[in-house]
N, C-alpha and C. Protein backbone atom coordinates (compact mmCIF):
# COMPACT_ATOMS: atom_id res chain seq x y z
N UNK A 1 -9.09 -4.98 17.73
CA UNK A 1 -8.61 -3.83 16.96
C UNK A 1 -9.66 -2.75 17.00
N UNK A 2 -9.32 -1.85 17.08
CA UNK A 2 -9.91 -0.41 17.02
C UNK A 2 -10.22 0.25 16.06
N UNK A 3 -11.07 -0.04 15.19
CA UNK A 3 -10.83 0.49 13.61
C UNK A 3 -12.36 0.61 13.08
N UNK A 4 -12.40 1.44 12.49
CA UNK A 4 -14.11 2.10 11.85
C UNK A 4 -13.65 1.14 10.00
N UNK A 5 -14.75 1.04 9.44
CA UNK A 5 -14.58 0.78 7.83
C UNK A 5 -15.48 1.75 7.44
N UNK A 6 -15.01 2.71 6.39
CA UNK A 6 -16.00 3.83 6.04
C UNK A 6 -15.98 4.03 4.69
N UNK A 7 -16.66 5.25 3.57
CA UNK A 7 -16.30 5.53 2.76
C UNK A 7 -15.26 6.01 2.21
N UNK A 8 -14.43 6.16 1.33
CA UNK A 8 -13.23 7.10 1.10
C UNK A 8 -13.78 8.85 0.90
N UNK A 9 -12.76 9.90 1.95
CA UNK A 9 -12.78 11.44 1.25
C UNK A 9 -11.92 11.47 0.59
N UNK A 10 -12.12 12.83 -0.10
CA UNK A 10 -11.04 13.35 -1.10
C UNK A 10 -9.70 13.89 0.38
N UNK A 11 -9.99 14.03 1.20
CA UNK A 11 -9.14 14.33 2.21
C UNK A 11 -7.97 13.30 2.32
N UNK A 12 -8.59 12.18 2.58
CA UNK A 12 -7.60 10.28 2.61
C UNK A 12 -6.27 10.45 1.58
N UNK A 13 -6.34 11.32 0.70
CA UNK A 13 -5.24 11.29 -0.29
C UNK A 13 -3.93 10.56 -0.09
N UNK A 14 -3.43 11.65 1.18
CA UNK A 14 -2.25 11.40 1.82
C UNK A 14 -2.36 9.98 2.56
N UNK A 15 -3.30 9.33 3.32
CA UNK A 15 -3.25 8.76 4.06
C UNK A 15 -3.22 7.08 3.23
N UNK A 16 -3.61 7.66 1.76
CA UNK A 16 -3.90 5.92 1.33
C UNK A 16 -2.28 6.06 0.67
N UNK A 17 -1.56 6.78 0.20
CA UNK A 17 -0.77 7.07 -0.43
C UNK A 17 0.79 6.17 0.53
N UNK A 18 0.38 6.83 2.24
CA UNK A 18 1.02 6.34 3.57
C UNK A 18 1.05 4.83 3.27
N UNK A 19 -0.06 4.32 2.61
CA UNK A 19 -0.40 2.47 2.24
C UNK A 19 0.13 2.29 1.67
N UNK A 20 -0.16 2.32 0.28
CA UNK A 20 0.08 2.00 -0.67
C UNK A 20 1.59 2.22 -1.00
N UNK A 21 2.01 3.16 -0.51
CA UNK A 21 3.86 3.41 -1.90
C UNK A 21 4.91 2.48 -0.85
N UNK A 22 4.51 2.42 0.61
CA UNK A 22 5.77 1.58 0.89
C UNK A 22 5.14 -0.36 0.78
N UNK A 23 4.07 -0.45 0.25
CA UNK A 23 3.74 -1.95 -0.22
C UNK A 23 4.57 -1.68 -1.78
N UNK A 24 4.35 -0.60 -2.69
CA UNK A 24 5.08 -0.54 -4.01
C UNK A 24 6.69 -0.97 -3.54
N UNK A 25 7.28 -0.53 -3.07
CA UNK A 25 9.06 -0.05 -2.84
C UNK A 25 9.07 -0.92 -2.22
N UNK A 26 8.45 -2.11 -1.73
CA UNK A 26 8.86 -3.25 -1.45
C UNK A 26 9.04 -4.26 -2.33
N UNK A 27 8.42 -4.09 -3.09
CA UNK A 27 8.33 -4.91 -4.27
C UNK A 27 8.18 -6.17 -4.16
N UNK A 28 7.41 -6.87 -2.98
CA UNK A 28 7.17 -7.82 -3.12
C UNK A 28 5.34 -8.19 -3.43
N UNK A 29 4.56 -7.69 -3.04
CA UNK A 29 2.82 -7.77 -3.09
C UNK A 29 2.29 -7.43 -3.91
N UNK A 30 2.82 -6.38 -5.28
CA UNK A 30 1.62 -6.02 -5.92
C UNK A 30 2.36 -5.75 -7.24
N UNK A 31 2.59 -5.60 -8.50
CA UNK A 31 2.81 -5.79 -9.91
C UNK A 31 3.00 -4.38 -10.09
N UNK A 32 2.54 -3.01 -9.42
CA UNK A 32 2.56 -1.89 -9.31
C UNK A 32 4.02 -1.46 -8.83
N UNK A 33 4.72 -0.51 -10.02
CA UNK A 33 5.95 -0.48 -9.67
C UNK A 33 6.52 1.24 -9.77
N UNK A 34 5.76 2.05 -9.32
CA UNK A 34 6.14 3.64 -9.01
C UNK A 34 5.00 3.94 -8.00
N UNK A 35 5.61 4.71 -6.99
CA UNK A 35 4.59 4.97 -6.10
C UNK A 35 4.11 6.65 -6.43
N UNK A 36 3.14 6.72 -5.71
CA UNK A 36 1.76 7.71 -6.10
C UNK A 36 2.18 9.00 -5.19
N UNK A 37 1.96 10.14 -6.14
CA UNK A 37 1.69 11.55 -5.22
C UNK A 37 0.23 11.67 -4.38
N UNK A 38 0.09 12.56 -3.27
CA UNK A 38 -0.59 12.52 -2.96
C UNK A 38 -1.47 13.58 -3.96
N UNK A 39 -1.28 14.35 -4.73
CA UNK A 39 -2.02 14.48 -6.08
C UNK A 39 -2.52 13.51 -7.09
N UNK A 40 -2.19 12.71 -7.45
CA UNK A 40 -2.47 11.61 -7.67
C UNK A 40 -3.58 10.34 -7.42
N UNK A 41 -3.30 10.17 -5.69
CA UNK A 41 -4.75 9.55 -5.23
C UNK A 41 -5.42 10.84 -5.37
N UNK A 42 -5.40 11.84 -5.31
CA UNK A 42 -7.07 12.94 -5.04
C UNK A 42 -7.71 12.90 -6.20
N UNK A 43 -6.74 12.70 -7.23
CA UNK A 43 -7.40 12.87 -8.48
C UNK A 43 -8.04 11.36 -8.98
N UNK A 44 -7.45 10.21 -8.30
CA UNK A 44 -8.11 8.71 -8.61
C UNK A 44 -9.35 9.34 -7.45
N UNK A 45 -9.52 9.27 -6.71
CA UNK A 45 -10.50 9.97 -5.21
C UNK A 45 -11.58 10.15 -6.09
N UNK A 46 -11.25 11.39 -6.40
CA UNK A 46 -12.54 12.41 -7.38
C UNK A 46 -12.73 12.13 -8.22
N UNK A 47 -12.29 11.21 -9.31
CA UNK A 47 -13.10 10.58 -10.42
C UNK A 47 -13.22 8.92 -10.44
N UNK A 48 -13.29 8.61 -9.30
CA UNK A 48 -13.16 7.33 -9.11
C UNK A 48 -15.12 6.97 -9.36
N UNK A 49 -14.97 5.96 -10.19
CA UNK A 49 -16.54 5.44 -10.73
C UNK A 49 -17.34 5.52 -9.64
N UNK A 50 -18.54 6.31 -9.99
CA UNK A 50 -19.48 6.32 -8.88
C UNK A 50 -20.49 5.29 -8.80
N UNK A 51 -20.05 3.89 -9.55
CA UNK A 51 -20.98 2.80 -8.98
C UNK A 51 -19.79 2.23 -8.11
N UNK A 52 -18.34 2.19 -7.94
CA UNK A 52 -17.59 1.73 -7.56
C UNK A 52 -17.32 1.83 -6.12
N UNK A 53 -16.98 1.32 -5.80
CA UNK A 53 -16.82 1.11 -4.51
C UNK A 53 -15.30 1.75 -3.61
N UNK A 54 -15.32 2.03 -2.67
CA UNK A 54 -13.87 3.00 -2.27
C UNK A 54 -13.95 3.08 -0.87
N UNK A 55 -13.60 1.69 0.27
CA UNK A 55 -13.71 2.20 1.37
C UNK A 55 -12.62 1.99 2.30
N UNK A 56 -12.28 2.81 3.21
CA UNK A 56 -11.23 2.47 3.71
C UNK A 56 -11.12 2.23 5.38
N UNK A 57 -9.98 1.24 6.26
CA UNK A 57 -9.97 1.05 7.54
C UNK A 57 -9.51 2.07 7.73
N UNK A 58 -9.73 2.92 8.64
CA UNK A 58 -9.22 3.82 9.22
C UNK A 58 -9.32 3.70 11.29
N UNK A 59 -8.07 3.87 11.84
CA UNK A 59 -7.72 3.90 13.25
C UNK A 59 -8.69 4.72 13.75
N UNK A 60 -9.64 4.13 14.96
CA UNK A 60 -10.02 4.68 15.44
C UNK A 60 -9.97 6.20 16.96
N UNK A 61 -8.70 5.54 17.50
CA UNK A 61 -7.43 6.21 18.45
C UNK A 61 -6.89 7.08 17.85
N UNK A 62 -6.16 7.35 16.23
CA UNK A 62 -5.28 8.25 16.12
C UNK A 62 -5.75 8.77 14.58
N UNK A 63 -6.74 8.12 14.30
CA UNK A 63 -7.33 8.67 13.12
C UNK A 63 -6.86 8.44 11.77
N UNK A 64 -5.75 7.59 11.53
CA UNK A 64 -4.88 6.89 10.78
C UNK A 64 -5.19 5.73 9.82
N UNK A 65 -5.25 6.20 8.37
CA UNK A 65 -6.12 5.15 7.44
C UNK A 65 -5.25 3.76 7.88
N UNK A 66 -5.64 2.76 7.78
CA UNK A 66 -4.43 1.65 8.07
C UNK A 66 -5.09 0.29 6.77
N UNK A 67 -5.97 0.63 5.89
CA UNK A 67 -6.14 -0.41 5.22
C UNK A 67 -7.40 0.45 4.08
N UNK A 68 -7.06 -0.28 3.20
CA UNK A 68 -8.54 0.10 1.75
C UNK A 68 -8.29 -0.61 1.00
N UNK A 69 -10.08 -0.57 0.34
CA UNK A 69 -10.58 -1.71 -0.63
C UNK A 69 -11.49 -0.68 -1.56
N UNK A 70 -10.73 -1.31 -3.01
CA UNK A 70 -11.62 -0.65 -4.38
C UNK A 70 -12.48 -1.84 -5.10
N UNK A 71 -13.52 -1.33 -5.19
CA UNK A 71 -14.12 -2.38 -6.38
C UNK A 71 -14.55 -1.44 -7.22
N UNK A 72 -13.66 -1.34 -8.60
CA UNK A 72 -13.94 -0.89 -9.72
C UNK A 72 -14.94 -1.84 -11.03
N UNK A 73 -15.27 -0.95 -12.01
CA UNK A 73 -16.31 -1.68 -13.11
C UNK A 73 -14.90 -2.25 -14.04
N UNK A 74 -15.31 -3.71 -14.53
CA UNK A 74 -14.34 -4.00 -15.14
C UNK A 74 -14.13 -3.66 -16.35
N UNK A 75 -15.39 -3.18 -17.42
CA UNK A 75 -14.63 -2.47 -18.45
C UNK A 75 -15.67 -1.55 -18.63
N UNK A 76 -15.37 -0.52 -19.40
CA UNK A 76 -16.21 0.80 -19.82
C UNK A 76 -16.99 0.58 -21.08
N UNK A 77 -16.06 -0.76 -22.34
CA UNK A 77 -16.24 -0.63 -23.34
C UNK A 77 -17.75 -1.56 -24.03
N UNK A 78 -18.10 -1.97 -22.69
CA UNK A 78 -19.51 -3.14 -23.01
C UNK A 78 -20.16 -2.86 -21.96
N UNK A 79 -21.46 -2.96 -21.84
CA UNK A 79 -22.44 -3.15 -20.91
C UNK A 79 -22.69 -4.86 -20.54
N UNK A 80 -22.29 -5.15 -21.35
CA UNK A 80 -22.03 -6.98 -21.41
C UNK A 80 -21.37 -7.60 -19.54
N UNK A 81 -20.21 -6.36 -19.31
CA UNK A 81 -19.66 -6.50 -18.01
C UNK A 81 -20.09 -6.20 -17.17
N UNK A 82 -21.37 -5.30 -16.97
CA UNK A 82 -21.89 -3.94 -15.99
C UNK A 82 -21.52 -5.46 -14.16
N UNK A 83 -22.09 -6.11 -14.47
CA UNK A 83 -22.24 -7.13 -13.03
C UNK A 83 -20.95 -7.35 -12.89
N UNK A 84 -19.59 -7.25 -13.46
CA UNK A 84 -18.31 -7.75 -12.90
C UNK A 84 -17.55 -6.49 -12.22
N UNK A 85 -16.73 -6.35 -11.15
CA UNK A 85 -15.72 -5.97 -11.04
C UNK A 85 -14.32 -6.25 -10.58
N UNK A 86 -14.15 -5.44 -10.33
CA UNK A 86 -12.03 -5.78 -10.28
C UNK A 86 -11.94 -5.23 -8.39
N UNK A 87 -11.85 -5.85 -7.91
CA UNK A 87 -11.17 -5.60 -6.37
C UNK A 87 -9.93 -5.75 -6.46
N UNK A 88 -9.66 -5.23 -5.40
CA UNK A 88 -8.12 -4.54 -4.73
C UNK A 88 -8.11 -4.36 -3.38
N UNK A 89 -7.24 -4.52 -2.37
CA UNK A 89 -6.89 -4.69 -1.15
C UNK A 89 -5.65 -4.28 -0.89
N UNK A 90 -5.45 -3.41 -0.07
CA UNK A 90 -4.25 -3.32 0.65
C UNK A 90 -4.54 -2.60 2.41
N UNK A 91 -3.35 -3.19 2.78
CA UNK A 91 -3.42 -2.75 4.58
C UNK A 91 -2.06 -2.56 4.75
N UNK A 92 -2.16 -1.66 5.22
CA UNK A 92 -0.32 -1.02 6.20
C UNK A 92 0.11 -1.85 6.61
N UNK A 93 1.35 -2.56 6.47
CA UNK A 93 1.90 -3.43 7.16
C UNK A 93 1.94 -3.75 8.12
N UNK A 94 1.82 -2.63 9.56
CA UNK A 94 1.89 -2.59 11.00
C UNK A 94 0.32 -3.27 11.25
N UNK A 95 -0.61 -3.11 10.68
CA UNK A 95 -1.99 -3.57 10.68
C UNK A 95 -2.28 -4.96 10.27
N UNK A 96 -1.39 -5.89 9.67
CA UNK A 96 -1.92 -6.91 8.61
C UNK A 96 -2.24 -8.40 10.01
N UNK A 97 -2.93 -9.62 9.55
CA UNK A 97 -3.27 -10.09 10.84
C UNK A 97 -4.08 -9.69 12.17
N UNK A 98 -5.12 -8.25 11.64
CA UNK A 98 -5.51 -8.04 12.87
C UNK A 98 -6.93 -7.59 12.55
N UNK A 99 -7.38 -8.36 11.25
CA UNK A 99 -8.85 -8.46 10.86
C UNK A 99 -9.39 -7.64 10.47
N UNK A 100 -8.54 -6.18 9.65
CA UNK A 100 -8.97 -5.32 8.56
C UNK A 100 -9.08 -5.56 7.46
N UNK A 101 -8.52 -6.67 7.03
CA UNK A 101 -9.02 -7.18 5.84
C UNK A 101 -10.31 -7.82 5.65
N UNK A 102 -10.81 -8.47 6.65
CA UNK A 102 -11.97 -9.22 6.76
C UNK A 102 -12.78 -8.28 6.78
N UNK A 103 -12.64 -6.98 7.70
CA UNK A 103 -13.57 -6.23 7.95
C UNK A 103 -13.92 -4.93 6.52
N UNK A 104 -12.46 -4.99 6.13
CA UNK A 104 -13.11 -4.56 4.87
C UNK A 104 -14.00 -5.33 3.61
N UNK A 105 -13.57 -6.64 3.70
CA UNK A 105 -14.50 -7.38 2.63
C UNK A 105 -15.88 -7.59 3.12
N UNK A 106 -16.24 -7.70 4.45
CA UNK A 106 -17.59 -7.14 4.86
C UNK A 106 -18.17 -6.57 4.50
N UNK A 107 -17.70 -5.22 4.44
CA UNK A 107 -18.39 -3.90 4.06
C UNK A 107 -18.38 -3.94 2.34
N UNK A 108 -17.08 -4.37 2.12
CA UNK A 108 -17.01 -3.94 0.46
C UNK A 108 -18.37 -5.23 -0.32
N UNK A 109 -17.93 -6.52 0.09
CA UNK A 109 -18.98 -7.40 -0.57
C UNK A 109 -20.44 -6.67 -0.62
N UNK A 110 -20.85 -6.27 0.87
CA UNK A 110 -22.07 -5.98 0.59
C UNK A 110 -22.35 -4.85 0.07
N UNK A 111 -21.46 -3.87 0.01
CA UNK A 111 -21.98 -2.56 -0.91
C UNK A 111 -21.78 -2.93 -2.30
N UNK A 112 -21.03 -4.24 -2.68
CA UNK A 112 -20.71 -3.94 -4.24
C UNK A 112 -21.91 -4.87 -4.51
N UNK A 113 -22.86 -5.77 -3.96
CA UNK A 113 -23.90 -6.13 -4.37
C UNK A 113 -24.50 -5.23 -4.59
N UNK A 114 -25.12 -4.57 -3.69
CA UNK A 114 -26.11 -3.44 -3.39
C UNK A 114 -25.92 -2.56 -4.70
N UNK A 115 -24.89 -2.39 -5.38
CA UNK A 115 -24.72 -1.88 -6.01
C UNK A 115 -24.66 -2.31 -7.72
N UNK A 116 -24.97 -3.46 -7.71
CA UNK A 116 -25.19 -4.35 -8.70
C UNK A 116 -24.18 -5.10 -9.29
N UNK A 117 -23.26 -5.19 -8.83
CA UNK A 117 -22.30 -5.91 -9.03
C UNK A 117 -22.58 -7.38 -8.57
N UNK A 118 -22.57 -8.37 -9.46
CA UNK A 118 -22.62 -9.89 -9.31
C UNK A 118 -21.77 -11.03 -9.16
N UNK A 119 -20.41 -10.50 -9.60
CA UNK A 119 -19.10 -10.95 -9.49
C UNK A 119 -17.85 -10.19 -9.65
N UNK A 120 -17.27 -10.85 -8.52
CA UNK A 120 -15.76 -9.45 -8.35
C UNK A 120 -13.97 -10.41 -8.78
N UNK A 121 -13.66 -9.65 -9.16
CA UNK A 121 -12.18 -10.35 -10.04
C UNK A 121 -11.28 -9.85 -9.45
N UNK A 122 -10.72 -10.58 -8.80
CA UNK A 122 -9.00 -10.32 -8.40
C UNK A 122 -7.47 -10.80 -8.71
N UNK A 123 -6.80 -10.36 -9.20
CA UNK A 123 -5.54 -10.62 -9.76
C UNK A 123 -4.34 -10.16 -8.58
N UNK A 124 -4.13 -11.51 -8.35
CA UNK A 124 -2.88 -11.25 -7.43
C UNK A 124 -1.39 -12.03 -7.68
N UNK A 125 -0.17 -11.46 -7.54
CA UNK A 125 0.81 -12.02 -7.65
C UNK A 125 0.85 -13.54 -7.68
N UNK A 126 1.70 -14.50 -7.75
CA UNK A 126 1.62 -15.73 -7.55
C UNK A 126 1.78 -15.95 -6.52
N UNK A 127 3.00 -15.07 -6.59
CA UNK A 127 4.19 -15.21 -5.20
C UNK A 127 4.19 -14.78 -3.79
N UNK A 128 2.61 -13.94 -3.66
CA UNK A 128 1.80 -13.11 -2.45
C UNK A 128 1.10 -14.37 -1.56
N UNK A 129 1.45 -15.59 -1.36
CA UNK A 129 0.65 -16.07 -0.31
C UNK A 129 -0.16 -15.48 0.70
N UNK A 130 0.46 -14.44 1.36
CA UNK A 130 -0.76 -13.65 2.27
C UNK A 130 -1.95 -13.32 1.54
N UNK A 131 -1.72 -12.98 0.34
CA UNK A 131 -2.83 -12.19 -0.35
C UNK A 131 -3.61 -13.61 -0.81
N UNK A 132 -3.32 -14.07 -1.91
CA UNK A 132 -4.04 -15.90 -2.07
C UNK A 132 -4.92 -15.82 -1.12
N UNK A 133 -3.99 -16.42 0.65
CA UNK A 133 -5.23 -17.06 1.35
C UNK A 133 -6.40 -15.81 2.07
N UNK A 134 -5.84 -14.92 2.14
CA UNK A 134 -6.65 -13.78 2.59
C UNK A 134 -7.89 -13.93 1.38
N UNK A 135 -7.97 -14.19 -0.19
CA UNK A 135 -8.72 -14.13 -0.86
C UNK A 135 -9.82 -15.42 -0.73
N UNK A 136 -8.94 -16.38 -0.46
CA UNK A 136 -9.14 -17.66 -0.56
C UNK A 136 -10.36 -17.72 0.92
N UNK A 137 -9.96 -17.40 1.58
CA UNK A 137 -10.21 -17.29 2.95
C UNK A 137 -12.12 -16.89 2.68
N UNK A 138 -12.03 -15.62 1.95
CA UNK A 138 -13.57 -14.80 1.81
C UNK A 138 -14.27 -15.78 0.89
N UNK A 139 -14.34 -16.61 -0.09
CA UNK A 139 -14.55 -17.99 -0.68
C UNK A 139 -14.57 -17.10 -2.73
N UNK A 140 -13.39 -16.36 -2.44
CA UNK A 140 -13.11 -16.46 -3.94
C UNK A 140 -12.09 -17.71 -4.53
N UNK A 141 -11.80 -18.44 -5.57
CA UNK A 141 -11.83 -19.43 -6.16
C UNK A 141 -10.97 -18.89 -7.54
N UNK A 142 -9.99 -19.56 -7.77
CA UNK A 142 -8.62 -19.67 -8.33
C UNK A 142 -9.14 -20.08 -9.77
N UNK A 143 -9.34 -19.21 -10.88
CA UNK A 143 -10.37 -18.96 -12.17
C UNK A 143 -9.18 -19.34 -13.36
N UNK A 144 -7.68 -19.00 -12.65
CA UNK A 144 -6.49 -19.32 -13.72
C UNK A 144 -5.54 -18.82 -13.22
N UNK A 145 -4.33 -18.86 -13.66
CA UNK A 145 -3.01 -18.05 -13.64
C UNK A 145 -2.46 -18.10 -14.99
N UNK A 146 -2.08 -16.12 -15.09
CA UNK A 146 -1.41 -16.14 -15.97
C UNK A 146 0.06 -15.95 -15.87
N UNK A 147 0.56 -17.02 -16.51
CA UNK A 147 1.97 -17.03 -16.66
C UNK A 147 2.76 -16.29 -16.87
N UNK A 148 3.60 -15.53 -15.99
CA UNK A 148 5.13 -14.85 -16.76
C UNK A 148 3.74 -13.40 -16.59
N UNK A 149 3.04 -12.99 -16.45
CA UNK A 149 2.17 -11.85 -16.35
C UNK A 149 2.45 -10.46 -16.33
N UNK A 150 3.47 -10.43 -15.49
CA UNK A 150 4.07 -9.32 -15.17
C UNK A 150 5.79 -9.14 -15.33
N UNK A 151 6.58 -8.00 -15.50
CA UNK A 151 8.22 -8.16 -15.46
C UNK A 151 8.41 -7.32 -14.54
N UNK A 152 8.93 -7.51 -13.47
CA UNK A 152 9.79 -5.89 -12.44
C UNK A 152 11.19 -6.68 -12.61
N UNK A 153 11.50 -5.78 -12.75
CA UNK A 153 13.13 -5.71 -12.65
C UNK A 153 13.89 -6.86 -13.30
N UNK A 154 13.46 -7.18 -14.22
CA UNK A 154 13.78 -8.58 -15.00
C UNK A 154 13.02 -9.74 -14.80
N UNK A 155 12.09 -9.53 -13.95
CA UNK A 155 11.88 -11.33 -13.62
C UNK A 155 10.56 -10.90 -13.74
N UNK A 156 9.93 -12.30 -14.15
CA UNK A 156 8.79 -12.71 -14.46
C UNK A 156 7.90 -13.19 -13.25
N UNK A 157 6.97 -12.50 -13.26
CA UNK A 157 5.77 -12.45 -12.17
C UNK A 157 4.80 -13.36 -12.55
N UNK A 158 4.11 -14.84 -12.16
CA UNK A 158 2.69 -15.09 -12.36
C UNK A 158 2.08 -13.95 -11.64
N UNK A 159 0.51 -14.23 -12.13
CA UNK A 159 -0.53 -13.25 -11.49
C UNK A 159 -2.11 -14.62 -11.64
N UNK A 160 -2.37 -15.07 -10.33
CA UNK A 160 -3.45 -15.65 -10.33
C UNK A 160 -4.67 -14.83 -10.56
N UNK A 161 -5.33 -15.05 -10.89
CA UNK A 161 -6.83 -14.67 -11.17
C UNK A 161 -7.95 -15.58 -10.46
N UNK A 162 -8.50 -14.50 -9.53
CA UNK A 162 -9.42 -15.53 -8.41
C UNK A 162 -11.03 -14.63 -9.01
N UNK A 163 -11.91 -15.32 -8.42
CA UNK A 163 -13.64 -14.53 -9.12
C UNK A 163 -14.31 -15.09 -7.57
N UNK A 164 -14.80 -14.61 -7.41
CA UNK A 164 -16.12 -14.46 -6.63
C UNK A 164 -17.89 -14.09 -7.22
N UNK A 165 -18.45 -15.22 -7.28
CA UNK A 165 -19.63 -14.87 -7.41
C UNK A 165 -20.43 -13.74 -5.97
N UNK A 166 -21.29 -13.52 -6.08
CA UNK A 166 -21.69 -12.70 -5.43
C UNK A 166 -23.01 -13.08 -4.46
């Protein structure tokens, strides 16, 4: 695959937006259920935590984001948390299987150390097997599931909760 892993611009707006809303309107991968203007990501973009992490695969041939990874601080309201955060993953569908995910947890693990982060938390559907072993895969570890977690459209979503030490 042909693909750079870089920081996120405020430019990417449109391009993570291209990701993200047709994984929403599928409604099968992620608990997130309205998709995003590209006003919207610029404004998550530009105030997105500056210990946090924001990087994205982008095509090297056509210049085309095709995958991104956030590691946000998990809460604002304690310093108690400063070492945890919350990761997130997504890749364009046409991309998935072709080692942008790996290549983003590369980059993201080691900048979110570097950055003082000691352990990262991910909450994923139950029902996302790709996502599970993709997590499972980097050696995060299955911390709980919460039951019934989520509702779209009437039905009840688990949401596992995986942790990674660091």
């Amino acid at each position: 695959m042909n693909f750079i892993i870089r920081n996120v611009l405020s430019s990417d707006a449109k391009g993570i937006t291209e990701i993200i809303n047709p994984i929403v309107e599928s409604g099968q991968f992620t608990i997130l259920d309205a998709t995003f203007s590209v006003s919207d990501q610029g404004f998550f973009i530009q105030y997105f935590p500056v210990n946090g992490v924001f990087l994205v695969a982008e095509d090297k041939t056509s210049s085309t984001l095709i995958g991104y990874q956030t590691v946000e601080p998990f809460a604002s309201y304690t310093r108690a948390l400063d070492h945890v955060g919350i990761i997130t993953t997504y890749v364009a569908e046409n991309y998935r299987q072709q080692g942008v995910s790996s290549a983003l947890f590369a980059a993201t693990l080691e900048t979110a150390k570097a950055r003082g982060f000691e352990k990262l938390i991910a909450q994923v559907r139950g029902d996302n097997e790709p996502a599970l072993t993709t997590y499972l895969k980097q050696g995060f570890e299955v911390a709980g599931t919460a039951k019934k977690h989520a509702k779209i459209n009437g039905q009840y979503i688990d949401e596992v909760m995986l942790e990674k030490f660091l």
